[in-house]
C-alpha atoms as a PDB file:
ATOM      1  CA  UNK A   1     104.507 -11.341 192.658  1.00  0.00           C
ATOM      2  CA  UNK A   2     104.440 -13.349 195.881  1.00  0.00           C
ATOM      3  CA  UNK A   3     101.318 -14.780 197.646  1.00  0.00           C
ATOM      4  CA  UNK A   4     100.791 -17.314 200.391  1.00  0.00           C
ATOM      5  CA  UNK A   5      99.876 -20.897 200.241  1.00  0.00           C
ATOM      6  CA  UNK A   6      96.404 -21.109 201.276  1.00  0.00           C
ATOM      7  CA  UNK A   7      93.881 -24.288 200.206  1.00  0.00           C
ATOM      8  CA  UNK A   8      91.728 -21.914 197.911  1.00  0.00           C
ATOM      9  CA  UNK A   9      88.278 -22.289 196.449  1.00  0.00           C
ATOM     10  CA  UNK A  10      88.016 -25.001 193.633  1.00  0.00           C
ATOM     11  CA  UNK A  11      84.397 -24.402 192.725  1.00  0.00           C
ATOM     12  CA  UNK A  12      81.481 -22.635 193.401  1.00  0.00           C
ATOM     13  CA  UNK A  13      78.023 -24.785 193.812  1.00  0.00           C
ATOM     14  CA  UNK A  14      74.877 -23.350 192.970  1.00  0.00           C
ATOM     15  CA  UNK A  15      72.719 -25.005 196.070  1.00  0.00           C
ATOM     16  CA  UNK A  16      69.454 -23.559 196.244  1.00  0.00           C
ATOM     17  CA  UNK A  17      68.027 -19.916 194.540  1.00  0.00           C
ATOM     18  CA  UNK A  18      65.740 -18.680 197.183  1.00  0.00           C
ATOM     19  CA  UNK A  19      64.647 -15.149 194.703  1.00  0.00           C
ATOM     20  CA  UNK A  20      61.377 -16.309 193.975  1.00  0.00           C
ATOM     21  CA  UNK A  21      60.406 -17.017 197.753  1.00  0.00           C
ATOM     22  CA  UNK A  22      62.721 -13.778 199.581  1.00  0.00           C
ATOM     23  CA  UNK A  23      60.964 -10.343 200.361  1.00  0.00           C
ATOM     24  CA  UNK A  24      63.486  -8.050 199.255  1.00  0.00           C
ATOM     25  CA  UNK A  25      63.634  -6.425 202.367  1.00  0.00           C
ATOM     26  CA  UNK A  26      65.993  -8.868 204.102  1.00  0.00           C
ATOM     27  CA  UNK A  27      69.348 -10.041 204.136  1.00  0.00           C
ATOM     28  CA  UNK A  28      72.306  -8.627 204.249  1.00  0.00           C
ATOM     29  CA  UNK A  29      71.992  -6.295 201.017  1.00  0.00           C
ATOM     30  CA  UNK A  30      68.290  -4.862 200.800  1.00  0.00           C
ATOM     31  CA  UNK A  31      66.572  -4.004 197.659  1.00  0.00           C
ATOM     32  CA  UNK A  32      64.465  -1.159 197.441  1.00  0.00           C
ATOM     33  CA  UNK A  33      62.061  -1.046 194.314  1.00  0.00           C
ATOM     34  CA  UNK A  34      61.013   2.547 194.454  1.00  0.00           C
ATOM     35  CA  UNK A  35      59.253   4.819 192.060  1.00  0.00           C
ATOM     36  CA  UNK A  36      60.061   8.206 192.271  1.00  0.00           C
ATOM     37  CA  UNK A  37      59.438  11.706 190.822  1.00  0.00           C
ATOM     38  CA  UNK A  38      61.782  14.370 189.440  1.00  0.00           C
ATOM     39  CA  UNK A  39      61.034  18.438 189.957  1.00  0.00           C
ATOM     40  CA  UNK A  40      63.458  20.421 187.907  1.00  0.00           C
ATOM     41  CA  UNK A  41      64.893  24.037 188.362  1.00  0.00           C
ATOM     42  CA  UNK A  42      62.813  25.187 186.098  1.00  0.00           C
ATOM     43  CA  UNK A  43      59.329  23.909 187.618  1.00  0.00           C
ATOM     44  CA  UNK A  44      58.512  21.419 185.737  1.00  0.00           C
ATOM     45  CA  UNK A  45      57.482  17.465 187.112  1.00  0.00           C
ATOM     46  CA  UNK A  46      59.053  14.530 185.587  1.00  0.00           C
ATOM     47  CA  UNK A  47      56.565  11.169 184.780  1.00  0.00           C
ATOM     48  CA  UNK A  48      56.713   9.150 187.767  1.00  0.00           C
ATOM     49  CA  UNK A  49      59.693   6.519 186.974  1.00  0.00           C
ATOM     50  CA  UNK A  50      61.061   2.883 188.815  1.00  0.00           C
ATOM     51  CA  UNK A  51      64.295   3.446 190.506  1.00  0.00           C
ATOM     52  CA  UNK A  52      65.585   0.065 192.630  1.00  0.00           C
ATOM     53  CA  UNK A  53      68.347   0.516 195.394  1.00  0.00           C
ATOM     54  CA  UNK A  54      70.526  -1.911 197.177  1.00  0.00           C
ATOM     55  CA  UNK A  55      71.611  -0.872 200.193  1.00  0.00           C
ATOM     56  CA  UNK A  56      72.415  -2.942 203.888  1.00  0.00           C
ATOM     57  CA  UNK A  57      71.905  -1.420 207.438  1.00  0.00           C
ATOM     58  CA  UNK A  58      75.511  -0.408 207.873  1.00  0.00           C
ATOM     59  CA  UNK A  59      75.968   1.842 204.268  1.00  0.00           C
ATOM     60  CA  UNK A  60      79.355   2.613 204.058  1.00  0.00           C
ATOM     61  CA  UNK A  61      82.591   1.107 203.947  1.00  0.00           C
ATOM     62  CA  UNK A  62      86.372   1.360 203.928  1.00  0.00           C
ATOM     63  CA  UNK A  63      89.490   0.105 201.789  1.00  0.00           C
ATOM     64  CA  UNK A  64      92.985   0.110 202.993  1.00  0.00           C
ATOM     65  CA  UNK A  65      95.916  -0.178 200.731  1.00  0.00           C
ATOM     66  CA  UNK A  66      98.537  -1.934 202.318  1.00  0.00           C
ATOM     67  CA  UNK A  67     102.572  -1.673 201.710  1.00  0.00           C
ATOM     68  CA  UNK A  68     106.257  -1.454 202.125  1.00  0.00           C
ATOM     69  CA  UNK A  69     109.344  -0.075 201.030  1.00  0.00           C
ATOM     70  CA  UNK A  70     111.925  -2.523 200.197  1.00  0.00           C
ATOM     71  CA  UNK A  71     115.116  -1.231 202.018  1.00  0.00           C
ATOM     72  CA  UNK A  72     117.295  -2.787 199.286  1.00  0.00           C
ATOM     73  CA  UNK A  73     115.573  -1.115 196.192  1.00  0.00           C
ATOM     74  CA  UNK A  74     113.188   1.850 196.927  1.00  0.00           C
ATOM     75  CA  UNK A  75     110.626   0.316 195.356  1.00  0.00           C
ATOM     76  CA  UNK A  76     106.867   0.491 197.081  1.00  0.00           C
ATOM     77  CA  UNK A  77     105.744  -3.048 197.085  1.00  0.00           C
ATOM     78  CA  UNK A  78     101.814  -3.473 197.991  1.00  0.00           C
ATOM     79  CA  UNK A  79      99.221  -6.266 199.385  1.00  0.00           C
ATOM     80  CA  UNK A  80      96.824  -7.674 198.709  1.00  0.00           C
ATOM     81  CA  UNK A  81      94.171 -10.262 199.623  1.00  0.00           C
ATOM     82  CA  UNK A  82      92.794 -12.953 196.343  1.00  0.00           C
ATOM     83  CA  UNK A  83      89.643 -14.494 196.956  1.00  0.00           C
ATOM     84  CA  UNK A  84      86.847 -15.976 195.068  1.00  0.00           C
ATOM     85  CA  UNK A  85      84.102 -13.304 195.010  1.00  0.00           C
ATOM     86  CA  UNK A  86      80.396 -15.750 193.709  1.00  0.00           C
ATOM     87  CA  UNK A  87      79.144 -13.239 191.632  1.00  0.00           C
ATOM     88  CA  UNK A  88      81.850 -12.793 189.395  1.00  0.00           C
ATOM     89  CA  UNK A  89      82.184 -16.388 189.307  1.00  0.00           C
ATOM     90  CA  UNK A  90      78.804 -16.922 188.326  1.00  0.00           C
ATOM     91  CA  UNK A  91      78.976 -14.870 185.327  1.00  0.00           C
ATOM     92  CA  UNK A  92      80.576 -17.698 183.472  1.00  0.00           C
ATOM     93  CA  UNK A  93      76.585 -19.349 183.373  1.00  0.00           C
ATOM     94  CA  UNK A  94      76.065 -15.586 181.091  1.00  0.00           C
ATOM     95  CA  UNK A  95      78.780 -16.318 178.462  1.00  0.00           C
ATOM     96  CA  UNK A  96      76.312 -16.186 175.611  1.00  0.00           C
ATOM     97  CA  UNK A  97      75.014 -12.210 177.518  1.00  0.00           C
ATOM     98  CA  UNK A  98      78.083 -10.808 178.252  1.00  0.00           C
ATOM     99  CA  UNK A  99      78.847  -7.952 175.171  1.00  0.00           C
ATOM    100  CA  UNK A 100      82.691  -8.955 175.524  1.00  0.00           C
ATOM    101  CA  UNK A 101      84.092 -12.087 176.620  1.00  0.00           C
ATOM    102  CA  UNK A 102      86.016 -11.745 179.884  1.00  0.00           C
ATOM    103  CA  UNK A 103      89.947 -12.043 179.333  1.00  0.00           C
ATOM    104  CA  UNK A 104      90.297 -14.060 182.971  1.00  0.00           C
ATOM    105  CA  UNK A 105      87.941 -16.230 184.539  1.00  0.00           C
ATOM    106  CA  UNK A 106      88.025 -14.733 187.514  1.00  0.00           C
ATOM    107  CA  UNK A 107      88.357 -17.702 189.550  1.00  0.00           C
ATOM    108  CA  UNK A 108      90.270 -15.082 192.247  1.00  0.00           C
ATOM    109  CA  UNK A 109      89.858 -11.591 192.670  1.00  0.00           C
ATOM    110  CA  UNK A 110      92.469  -9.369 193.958  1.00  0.00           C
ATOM    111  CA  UNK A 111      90.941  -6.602 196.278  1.00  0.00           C
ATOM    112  CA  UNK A 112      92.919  -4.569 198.658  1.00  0.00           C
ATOM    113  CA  UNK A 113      92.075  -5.196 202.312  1.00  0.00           C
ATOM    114  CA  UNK A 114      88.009  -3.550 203.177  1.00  0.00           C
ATOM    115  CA  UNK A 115      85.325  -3.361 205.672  1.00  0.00           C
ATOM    116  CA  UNK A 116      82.189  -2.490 206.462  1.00  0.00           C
ATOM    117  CA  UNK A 117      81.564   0.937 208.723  1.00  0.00           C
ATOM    118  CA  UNK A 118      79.988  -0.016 212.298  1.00  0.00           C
ATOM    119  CA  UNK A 119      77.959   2.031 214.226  1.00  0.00           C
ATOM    120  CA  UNK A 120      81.170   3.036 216.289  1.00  0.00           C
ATOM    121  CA  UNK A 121      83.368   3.786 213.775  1.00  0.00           C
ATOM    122  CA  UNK A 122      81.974   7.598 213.694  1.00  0.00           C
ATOM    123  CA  UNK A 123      84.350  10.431 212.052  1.00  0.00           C
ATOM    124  CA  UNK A 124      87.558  10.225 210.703  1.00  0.00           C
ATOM    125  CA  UNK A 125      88.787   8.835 213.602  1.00  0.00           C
ATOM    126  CA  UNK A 126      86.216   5.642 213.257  1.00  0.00           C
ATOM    127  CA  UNK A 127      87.798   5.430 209.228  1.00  0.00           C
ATOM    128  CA  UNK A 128      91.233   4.911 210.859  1.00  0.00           C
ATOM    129  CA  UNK A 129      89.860   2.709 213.736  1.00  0.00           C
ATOM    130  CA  UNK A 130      87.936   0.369 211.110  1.00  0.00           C
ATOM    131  CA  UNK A 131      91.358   0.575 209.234  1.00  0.00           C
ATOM    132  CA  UNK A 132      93.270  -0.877 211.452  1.00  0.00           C
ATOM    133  CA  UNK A 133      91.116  -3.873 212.682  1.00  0.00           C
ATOM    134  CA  UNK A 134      90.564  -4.788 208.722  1.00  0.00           C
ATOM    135  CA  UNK A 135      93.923  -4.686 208.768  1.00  0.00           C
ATOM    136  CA  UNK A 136      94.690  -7.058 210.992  1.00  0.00           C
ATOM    137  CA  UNK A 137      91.188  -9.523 210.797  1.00  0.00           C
ATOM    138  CA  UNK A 138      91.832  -9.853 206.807  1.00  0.00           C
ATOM    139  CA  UNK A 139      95.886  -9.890 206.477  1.00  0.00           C
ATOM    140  CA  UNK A 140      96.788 -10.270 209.560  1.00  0.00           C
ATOM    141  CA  UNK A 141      99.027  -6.751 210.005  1.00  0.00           C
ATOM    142  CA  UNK A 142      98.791  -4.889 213.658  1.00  0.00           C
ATOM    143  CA  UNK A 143      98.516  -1.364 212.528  1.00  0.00           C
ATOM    144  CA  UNK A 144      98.580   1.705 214.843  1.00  0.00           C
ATOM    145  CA  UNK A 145      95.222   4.075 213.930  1.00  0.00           C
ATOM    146  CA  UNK A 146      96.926   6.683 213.954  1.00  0.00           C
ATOM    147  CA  UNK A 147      99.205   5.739 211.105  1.00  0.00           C
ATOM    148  CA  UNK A 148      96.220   5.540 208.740  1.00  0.00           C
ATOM    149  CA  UNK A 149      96.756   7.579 206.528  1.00  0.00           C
ATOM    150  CA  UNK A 150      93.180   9.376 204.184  1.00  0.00           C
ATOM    151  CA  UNK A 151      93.982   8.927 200.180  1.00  0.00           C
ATOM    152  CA  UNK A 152      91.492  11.547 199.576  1.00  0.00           C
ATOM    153  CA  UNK A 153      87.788  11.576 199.952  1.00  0.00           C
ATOM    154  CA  UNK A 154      85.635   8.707 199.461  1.00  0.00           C
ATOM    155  CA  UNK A 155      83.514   7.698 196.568  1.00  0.00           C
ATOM    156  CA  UNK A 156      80.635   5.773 194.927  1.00  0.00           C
ATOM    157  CA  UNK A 157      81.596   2.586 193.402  1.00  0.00           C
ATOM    158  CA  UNK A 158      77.904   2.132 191.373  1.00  0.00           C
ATOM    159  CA  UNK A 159      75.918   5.183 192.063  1.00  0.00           C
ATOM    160  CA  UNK A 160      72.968   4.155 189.560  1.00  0.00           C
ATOM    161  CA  UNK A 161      72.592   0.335 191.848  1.00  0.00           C
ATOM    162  CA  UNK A 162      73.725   1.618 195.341  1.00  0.00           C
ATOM    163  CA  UNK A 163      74.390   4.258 198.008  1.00  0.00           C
ATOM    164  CA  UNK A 164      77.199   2.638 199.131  1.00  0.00           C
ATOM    165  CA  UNK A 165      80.515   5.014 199.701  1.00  0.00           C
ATOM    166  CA  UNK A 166      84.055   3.397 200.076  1.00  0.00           C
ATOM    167  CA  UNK A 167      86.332   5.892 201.659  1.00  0.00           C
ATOM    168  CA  UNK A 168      90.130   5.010 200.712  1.00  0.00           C
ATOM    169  CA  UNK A 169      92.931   4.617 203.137  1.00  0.00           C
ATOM    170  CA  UNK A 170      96.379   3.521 203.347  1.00  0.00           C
ATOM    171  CA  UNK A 171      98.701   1.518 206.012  1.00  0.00           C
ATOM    172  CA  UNK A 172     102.724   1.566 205.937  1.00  0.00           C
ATOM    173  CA  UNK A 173     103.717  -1.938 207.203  1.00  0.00           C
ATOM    174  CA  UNK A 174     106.401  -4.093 208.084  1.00  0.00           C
ATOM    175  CA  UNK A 175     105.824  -7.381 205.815  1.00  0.00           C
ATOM    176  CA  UNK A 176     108.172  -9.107 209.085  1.00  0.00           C
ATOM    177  CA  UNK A 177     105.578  -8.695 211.505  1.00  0.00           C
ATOM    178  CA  UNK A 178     102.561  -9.961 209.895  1.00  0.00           C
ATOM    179  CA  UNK A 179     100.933 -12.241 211.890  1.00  0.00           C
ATOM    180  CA  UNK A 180      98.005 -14.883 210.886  1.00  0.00           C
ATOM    181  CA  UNK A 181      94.351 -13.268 209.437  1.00  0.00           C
ATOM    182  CA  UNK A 182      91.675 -14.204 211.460  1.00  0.00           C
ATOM    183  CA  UNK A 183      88.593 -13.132 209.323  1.00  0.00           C
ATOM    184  CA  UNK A 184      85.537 -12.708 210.085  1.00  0.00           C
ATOM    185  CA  UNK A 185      84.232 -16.531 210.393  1.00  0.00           C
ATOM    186  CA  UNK A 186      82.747 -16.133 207.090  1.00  0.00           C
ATOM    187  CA  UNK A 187      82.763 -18.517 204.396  1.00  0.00           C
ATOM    188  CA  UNK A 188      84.063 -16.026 202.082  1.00  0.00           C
ATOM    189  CA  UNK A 189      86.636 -15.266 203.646  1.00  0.00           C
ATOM    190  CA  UNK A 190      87.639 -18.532 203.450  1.00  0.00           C
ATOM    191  CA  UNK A 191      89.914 -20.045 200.792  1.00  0.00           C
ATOM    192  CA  UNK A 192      92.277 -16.569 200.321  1.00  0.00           C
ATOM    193  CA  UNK A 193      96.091 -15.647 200.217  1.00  0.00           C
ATOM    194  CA  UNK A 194      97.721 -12.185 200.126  1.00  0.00           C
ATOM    195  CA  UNK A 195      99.732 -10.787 197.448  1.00  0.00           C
ATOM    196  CA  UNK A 196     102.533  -8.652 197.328  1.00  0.00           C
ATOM    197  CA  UNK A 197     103.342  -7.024 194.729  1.00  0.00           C
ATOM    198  CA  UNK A 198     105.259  -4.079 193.330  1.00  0.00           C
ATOM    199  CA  UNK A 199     103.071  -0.627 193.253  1.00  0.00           C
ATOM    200  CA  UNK A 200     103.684   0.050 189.285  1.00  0.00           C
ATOM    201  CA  UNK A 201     103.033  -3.777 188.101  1.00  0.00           C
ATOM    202  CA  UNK A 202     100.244  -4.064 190.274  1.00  0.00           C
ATOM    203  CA  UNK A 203      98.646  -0.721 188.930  1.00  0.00           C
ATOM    204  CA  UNK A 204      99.302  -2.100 185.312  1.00  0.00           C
ATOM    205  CA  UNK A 205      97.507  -5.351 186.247  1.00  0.00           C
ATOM    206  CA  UNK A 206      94.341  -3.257 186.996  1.00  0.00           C
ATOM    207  CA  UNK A 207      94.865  -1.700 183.584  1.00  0.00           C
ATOM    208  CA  UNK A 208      95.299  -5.046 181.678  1.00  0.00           C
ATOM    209  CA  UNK A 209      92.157  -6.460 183.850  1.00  0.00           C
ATOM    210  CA  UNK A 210      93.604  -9.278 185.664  1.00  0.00           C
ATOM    211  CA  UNK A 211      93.244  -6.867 189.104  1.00  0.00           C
ATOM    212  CA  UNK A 212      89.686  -6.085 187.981  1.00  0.00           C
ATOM    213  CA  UNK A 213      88.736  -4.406 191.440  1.00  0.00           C
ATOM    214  CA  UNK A 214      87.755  -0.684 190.662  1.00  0.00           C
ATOM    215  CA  UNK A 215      88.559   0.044 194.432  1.00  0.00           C
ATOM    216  CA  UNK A 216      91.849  -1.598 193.826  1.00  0.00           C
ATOM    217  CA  UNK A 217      92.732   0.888 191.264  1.00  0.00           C
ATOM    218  CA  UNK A 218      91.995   3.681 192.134  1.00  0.00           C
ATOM    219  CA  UNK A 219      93.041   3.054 196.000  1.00  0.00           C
ATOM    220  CA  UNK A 220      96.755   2.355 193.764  1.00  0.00           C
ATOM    221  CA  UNK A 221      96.726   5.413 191.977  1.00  0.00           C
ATOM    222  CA  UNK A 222      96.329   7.747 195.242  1.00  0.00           C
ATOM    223  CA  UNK A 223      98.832   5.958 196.907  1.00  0.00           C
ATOM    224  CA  UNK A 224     101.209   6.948 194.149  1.00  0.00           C
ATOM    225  CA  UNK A 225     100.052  10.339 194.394  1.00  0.00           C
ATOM    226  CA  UNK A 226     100.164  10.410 197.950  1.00  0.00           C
ATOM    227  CA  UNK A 227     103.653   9.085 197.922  1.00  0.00           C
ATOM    228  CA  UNK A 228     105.156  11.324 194.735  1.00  0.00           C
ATOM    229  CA  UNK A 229     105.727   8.610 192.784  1.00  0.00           C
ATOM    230  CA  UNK A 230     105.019   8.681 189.315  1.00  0.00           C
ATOM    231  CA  UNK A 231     104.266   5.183 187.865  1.00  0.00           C
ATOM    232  CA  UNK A 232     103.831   6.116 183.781  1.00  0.00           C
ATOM    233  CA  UNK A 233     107.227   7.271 184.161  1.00  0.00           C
ATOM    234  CA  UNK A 234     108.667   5.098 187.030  1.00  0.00           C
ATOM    235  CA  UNK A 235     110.093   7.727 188.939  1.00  0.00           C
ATOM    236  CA  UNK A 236     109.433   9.956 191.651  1.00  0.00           C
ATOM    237  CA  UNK A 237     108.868  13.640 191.769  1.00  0.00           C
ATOM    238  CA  UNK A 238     112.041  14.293 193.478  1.00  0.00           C
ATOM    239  CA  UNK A 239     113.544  12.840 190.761  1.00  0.00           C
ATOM    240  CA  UNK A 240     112.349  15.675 187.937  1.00  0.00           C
ATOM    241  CA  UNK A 241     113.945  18.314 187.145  1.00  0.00           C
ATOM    242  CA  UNK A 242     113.559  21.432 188.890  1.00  0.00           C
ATOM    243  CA  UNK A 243     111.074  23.527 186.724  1.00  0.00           C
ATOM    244  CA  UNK A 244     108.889  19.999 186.629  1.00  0.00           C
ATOM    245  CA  UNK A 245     109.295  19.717 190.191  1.00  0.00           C
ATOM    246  CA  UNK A 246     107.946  22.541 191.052  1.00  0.00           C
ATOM    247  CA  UNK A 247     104.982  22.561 188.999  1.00  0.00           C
ATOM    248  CA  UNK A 248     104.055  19.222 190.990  1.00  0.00           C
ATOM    249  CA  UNK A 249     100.651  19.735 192.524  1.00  0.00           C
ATOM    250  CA  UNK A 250     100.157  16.279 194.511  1.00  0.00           C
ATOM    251  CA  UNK A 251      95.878  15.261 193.536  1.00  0.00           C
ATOM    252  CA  UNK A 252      95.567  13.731 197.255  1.00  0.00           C
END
């Protein structure tokens, strides 16, 4: 595992809670407290019940999996961006709540390059557009959209909090050109590096929980898919024998 040396965050300071005093109709997320009513197939009406949403004006979002092959090896090597994320930091004040005591403290989260949909990024073509610029603003590659490549449909990350849906995508790059990240003038974008690291260890850091990114996973596992590459057995499909081979039914 590789990763650049950036000045990263130290600590995160709890300035000022503004929940009591904030309609929940502002800001960047928006909270909708709601109380709806179910009518079933067979005609009956549920009680009325609460239901809260968090949503923002722009609702969807993409992830890009970035990565190489190593010339010398074969082997798909992947990056991605560690950064502290505050709310995962915070839930060290909720040690005595928490069912299970986190194995890492989550200091840094690795996440594989994302982005928030604008209102021109319409269509497929807008997932590969907003691709490419995340891309470059948060690591710093210059990626053609038209090389992004779909890993499958998108998907709800916490359908019972949000109607947020992350639609997966992946970039081939060349780790020589990468140039310098801009962001997004953000603070929290601040205080990051990129990792690189190979496809199957990466994928078994998700597993273990130190990559504890559901995105992250499951944007892994697609690539391999994608790609024929089978991690449990670290191999690739070309590499079974012919009756296996042909049973091979790629999921993306």
């Amino acid at each position: 595992m590789s990763g650049d040396d950036e000045v990263l965050v130290a600590r995160v300071e709890l300035v000022e809670d503004r929940t009591a005093h904030s309609r929940c109709d502002e800001g960047f997320l928006r909270l909708r407290r709601l109380v709806l009513r179910n009518t079933f197939t067979d005609g009956t009406v549920s009680p009325p019940y609460p239901c809260d949403v968090v949503s923002r004006r722009r609702v969807d979002a993409v992830a890009v999996v970035l990565w190489h092959r190593d010339p010398a090896t074969g082997r798909v090597l992947v990056h991605y961006r560690e950064g502290t994320r505050p709310p995962v930091w915070l839930r060290r004040q909720k040690t005595d709540d928490l069912p299970l005591a986190d194995r890492f403290a989550y200091d840094r989260l690795g996440e594989i390059v994302a982005g928030v949909l604008e209102v021109d990024d319409v269509g497929e073509e807008g997932l590969r557009r907003r691709g490419a610029l995340e891309a470059k603003e948060e690591a710093g590659y210059d990626v053609d959209p038209a090389a992004v490549r779909p890993l499958g449909d998108g998907f709800f990350p916490s359908p019972g909090v949000t109607d947020e849906k992350v639609y997966l995508l992946a970039a081939e790059v060349d780790p020589a050109t990468r140039g310098r990240a801009e962001g997004d003038g953000s603070v929290q974008e601040l205080g990051t590096r990129m990792v690189t690291r190979e496809l199957r260890d990466a994928i078994r850091a998700c597993r273990a929980g130190e990559v504890a990114d559901a995105k992250t996973e499951l944007g892994l596992l697609r690539l391999a898919d994608q790609l024929g590459y089978l991690p449990q057995l670290d191999c690739w499909v070309s590499d079974l024998p012919p009756e296996l081979r042909a049973r091979h039914d790629p999921l993306v």
